[in-house]
PDB file of N, CA and C in Angstrom:
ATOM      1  N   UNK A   1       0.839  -1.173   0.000  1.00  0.00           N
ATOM      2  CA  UNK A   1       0.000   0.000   0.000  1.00  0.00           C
ATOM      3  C   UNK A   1       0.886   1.237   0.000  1.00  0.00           C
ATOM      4  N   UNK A   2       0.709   2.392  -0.387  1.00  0.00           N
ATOM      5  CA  UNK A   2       0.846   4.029  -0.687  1.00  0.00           C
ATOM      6  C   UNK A   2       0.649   4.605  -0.197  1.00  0.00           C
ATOM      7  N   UNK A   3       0.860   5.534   0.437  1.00  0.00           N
ATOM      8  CA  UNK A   3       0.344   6.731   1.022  1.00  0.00           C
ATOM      9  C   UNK A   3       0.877   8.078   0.090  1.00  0.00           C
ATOM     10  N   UNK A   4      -0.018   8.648   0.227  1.00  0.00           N
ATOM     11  CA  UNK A   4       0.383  10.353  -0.549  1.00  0.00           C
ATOM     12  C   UNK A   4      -0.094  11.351   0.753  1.00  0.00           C
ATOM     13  N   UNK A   5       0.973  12.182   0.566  1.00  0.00           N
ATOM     14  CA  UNK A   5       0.779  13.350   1.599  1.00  0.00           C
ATOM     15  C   UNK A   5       0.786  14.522   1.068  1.00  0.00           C
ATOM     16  N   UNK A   6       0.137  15.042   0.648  1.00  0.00           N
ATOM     17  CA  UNK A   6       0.292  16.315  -0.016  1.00  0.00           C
ATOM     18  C   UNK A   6       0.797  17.499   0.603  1.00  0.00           C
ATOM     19  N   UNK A   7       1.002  18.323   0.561  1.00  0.00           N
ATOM     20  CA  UNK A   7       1.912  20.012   1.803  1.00  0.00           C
ATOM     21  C   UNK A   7       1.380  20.913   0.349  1.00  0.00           C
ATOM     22  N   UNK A   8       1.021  22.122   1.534  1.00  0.00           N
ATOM     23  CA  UNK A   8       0.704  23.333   0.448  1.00  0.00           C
ATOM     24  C   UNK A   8       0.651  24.117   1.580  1.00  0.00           C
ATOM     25  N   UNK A   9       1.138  25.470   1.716  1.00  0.00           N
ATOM     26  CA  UNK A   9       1.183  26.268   2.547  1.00  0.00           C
ATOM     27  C   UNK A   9      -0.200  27.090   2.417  1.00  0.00           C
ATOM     28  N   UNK A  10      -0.040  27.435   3.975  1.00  0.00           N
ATOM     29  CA  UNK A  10      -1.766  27.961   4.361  1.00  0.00           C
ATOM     30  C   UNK A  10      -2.071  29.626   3.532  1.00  0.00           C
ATOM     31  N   UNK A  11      -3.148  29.799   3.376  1.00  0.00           N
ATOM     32  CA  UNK A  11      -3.741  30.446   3.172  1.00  0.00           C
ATOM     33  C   UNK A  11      -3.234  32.171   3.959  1.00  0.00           C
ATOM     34  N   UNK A  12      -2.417  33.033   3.205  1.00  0.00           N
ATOM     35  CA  UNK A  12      -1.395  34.167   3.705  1.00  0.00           C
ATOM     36  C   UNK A  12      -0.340  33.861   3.970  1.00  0.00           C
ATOM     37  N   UNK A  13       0.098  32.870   3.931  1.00  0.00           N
ATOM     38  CA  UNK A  13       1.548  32.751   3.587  1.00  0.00           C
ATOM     39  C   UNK A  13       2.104  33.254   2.664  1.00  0.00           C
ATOM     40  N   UNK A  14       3.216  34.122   2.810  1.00  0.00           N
ATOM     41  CA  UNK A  14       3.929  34.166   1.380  1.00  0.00           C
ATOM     42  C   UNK A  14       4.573  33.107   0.418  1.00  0.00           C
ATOM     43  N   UNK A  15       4.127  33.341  -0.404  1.00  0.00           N
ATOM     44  CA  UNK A  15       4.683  31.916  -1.338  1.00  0.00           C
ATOM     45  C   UNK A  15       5.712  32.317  -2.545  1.00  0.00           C
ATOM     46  N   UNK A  16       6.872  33.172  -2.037  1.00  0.00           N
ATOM     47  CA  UNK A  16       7.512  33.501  -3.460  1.00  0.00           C
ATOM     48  C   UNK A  16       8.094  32.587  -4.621  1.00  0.00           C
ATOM     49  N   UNK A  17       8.397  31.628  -4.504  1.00  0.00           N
ATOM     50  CA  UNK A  17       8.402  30.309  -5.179  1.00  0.00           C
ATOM     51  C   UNK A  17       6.978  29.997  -6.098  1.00  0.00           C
ATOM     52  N   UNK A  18       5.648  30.105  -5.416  1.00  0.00           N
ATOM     53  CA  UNK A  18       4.523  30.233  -6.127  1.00  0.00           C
ATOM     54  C   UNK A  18       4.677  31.227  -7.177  1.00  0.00           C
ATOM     55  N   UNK A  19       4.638  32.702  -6.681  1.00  0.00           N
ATOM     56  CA  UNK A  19       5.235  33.904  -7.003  1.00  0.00           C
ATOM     57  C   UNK A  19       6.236  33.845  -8.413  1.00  0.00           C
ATOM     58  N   UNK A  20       7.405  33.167  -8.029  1.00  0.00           N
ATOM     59  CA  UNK A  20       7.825  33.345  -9.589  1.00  0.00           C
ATOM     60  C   UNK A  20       7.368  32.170 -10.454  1.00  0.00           C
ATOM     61  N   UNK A  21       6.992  31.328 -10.560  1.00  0.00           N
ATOM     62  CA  UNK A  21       6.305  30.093 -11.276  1.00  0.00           C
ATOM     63  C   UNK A  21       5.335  31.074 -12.332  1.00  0.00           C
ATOM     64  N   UNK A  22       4.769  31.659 -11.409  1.00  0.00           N
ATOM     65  CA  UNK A  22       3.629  32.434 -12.127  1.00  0.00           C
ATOM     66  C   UNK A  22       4.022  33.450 -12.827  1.00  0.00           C
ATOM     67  N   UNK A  23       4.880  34.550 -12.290  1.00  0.00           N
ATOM     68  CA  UNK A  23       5.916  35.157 -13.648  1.00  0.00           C
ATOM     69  C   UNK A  23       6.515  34.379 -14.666  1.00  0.00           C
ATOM     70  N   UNK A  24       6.857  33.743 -14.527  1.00  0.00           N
ATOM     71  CA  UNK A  24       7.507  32.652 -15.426  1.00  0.00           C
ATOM     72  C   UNK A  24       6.272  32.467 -16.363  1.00  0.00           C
ATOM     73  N   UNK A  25       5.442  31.851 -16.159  1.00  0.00           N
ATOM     74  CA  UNK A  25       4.326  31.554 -16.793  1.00  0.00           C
ATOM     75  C   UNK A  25       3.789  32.581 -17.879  1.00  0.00           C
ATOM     76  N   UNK A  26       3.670  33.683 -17.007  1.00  0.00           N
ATOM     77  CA  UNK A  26       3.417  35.060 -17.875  1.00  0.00           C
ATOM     78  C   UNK A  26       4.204  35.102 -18.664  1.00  0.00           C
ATOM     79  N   UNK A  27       5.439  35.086 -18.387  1.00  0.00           N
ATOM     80  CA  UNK A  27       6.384  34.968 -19.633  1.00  0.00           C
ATOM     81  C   UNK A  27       6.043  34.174 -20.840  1.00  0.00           C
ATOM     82  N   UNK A  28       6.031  33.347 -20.491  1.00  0.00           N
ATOM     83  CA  UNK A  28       5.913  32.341 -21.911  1.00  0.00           C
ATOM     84  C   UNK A  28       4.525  32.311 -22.482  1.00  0.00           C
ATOM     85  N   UNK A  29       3.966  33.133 -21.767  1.00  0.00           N
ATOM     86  CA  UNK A  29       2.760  33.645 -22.862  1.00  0.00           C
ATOM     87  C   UNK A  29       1.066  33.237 -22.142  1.00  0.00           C
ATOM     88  N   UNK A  30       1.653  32.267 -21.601  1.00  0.00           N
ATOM     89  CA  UNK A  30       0.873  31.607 -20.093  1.00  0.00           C
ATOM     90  C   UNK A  30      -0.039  32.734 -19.319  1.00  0.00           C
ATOM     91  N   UNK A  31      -0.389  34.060 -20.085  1.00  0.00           N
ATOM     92  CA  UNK A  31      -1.150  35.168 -19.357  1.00  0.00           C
ATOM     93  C   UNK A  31      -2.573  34.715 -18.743  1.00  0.00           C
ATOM     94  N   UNK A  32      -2.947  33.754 -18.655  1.00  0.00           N
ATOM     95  CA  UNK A  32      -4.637  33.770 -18.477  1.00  0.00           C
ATOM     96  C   UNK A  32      -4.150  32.750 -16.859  1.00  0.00           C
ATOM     97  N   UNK A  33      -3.225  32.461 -16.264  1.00  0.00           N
ATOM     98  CA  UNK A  33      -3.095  32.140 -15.031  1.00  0.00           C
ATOM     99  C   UNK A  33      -2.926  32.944 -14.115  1.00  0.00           C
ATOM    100  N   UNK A  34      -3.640  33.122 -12.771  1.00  0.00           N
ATOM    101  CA  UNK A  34      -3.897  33.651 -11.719  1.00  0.00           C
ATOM    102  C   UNK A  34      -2.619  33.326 -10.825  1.00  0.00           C
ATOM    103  N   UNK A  35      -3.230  33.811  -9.685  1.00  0.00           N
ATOM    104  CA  UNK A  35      -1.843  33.228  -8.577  1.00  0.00           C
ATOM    105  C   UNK A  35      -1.971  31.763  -8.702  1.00  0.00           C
ATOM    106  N   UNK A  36      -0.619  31.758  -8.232  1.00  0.00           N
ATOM    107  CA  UNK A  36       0.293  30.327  -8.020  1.00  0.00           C
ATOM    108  C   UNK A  36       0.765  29.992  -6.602  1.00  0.00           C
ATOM    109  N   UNK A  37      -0.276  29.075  -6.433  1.00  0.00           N
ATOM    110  CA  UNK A  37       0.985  28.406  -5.403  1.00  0.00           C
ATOM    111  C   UNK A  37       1.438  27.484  -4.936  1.00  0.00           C
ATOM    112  N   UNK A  38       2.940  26.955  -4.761  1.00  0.00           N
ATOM    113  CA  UNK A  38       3.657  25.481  -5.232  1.00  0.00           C
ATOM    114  C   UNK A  38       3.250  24.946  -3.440  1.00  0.00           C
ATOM    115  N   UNK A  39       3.557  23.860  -3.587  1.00  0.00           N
ATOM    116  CA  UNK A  39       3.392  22.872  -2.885  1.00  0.00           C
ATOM    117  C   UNK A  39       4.353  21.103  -2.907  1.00  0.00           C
ATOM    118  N   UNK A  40       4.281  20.307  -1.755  1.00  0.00           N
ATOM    119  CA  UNK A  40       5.322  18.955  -2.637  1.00  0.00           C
ATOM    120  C   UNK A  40       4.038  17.812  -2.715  1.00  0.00           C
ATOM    121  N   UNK A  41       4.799  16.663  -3.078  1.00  0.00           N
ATOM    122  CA  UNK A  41       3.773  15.319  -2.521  1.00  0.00           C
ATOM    123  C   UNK A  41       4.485  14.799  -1.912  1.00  0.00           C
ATOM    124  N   UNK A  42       4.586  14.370  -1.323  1.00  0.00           N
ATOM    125  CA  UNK A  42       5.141  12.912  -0.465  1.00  0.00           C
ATOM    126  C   UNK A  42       4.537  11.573  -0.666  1.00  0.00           C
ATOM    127  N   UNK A  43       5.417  10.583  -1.021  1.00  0.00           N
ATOM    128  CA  UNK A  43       5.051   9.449  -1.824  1.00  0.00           C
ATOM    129  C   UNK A  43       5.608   8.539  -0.722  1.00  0.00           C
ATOM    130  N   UNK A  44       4.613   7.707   0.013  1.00  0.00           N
ATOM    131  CA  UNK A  44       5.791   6.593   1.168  1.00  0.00           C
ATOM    132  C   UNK A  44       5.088   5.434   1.010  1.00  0.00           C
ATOM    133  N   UNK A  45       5.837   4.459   0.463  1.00  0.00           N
ATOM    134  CA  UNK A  45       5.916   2.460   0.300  1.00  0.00           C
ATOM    135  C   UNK A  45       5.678   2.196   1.764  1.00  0.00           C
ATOM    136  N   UNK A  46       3.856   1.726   2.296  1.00  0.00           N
ATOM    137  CA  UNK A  46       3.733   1.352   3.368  1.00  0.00           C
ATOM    138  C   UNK A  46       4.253  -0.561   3.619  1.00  0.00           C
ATOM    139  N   UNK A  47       4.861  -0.875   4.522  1.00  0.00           N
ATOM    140  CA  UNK A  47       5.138  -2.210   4.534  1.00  0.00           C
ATOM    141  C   UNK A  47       5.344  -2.848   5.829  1.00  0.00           C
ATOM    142  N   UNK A  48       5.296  -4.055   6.146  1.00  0.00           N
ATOM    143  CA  UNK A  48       5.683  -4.363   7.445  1.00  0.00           C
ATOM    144  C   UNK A  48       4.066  -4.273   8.230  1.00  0.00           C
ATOM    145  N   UNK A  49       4.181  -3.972   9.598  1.00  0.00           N
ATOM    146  CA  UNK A  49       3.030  -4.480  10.491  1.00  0.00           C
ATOM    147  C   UNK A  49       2.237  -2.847  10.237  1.00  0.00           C
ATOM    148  N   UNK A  50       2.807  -2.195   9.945  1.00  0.00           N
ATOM    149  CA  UNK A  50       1.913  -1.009   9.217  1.00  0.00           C
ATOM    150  C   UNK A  50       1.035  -1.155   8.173  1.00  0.00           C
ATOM    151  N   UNK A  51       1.239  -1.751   7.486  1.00  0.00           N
ATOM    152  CA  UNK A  51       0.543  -2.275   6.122  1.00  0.00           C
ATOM    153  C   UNK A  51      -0.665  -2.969   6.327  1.00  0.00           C
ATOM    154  N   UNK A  52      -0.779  -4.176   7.301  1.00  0.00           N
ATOM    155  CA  UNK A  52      -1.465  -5.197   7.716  1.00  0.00           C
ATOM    156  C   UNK A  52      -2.661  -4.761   8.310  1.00  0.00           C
ATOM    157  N   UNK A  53      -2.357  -3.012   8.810  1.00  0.00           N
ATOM    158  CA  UNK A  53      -3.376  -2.350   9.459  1.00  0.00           C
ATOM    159  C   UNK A  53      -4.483  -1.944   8.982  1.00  0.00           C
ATOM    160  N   UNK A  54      -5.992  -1.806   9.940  1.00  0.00           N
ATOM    161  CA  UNK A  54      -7.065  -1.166   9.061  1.00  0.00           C
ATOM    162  C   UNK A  54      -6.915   0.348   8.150  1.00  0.00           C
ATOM    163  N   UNK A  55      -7.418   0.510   7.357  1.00  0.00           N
ATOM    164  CA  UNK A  55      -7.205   1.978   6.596  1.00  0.00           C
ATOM    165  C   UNK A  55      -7.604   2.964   7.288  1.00  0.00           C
ATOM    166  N   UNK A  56      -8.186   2.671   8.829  1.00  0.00           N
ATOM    167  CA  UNK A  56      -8.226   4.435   9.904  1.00  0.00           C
ATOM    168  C   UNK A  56      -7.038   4.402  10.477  1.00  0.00           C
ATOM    169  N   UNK A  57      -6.363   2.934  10.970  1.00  0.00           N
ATOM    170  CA  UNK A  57      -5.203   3.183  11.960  1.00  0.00           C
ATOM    171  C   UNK A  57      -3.991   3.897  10.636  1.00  0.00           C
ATOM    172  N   UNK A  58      -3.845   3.037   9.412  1.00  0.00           N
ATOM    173  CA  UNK A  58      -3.074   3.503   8.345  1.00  0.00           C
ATOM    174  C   UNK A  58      -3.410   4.883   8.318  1.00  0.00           C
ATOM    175  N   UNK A  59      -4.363   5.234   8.299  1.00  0.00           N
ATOM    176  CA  UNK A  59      -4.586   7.226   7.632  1.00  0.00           C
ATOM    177  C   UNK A  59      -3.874   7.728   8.952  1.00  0.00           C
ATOM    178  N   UNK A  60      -4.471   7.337  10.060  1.00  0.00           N
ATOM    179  CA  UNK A  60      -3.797   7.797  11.070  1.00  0.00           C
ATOM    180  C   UNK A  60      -2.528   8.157  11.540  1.00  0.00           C
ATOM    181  N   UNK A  61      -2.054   6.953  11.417  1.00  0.00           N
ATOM    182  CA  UNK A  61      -0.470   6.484  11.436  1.00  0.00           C
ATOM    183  C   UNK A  61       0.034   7.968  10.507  1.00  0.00           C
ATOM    184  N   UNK A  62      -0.043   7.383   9.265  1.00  0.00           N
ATOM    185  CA  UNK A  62       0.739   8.902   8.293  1.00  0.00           C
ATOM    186  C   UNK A  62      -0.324  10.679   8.596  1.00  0.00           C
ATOM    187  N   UNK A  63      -1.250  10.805   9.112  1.00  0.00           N
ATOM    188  CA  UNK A  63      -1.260  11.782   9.518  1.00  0.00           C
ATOM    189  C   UNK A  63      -0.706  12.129  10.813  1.00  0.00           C
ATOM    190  N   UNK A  64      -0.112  11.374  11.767  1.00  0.00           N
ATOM    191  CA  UNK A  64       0.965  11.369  12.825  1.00  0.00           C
ATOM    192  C   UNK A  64       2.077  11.729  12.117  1.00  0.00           C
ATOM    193  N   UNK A  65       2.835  11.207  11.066  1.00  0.00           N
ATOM    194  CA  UNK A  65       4.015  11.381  10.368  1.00  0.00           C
ATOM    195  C   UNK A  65       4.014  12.630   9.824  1.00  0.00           C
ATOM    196  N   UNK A  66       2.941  13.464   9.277  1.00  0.00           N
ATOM    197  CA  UNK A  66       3.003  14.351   8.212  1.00  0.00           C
ATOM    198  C   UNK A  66       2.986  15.577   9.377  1.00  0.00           C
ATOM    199  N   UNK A  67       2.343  15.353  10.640  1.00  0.00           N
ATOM    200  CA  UNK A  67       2.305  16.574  11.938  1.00  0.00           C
ATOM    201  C   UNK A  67       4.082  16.646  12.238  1.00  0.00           C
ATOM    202  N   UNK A  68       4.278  15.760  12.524  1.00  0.00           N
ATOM    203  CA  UNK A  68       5.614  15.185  13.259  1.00  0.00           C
ATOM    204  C   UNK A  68       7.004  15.758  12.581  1.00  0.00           C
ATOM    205  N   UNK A  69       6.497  15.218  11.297  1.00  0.00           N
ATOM    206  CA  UNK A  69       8.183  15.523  10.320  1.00  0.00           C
ATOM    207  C   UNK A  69       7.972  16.144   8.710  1.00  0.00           C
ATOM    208  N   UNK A  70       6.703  15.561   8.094  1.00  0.00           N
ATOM    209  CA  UNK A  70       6.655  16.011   6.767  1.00  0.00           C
ATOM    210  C   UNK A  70       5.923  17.155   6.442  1.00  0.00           C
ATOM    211  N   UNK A  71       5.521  17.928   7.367  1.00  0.00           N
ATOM    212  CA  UNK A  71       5.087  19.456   7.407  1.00  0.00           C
ATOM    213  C   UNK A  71       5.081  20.183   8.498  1.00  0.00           C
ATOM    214  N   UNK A  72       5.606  20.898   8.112  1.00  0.00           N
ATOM    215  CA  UNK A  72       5.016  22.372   9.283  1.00  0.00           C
ATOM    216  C   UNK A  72       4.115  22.974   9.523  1.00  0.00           C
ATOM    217  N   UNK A  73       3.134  22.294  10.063  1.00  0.00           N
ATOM    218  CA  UNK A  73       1.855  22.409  10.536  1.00  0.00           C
ATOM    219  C   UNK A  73       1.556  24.215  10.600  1.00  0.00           C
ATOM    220  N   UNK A  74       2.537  24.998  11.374  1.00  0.00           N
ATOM    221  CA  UNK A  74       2.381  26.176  11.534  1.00  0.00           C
ATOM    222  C   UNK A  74       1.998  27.050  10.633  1.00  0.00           C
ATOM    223  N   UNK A  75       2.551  26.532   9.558  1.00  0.00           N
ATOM    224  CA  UNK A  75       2.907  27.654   8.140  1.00  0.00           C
ATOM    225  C   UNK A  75       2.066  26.569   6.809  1.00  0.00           C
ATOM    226  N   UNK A  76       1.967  25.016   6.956  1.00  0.00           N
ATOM    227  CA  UNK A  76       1.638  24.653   5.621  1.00  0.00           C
ATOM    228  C   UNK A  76      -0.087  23.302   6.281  1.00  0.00           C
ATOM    229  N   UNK A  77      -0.584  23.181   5.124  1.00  0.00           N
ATOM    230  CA  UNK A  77      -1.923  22.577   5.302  1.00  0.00           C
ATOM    231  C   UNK A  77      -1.117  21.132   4.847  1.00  0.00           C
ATOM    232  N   UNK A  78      -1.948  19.905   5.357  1.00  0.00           N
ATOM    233  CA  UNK A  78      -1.513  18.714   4.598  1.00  0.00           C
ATOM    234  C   UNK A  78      -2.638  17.743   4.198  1.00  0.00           C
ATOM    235  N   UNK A  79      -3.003  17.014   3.243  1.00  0.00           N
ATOM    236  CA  UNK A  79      -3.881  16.086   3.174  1.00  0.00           C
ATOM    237  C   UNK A  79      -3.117  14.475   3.010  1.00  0.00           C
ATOM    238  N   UNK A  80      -4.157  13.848   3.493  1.00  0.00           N
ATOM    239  CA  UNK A  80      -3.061  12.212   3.119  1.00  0.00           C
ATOM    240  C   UNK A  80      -4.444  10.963   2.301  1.00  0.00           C
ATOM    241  N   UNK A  81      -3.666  10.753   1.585  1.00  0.00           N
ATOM    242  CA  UNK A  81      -4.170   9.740   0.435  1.00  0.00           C
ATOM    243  C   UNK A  81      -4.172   8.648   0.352  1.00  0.00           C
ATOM    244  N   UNK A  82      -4.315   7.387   0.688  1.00  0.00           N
ATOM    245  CA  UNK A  82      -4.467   5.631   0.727  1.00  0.00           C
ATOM    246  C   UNK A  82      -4.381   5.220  -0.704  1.00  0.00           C
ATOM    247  N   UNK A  83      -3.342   4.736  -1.738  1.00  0.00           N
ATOM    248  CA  UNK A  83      -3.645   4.284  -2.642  1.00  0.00           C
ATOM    249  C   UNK A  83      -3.397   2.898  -2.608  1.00  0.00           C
ATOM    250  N   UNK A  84      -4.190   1.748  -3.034  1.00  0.00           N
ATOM    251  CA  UNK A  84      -3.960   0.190  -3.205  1.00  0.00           C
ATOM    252  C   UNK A  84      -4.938  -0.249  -1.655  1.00  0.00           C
TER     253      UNK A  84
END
């Protein structure tokens, strides 16, 4: 099983990275796009006695992980995904 974690920073954050994507964009002619703003995924190969688990303790489990280490809760939003 898969997990996807998505990160996108909250809502007033500055996002200058979003910010130039979207100049960039304008550049190349790309004018009819609005703001931008970037974000990662996180892709993690569940295996072992994690795997074996129901899909609430699994969602659980990686929304423990994504508070803990794969976002900064303070500054970014996260969603998590079950694939297989």
């Amino acid at each position: 099983m898969k997990a996807r974690v998505h990160v996108s920073l909250k809502n007033g954050v500055l996002d200058p990275q979003g910010r130039a994507i979207g100049q960039a964009l304008h550049s190349l002619g790309f004018g009819d796009v609005g703001e931008v703003r970037q974000g990662k995924l996180i892709e993690l190969e569940l295996t072992g006695a994690l795997a074996s688990k129901s899909r609430p303790e699994i969602e659980a489990a990686v929304k423990d992980m994504a508070q803990k280490l794969l976002a900064n809760t303070v500054i970014e939003n996260f969603s998590v995904e079950l694939v297989g």
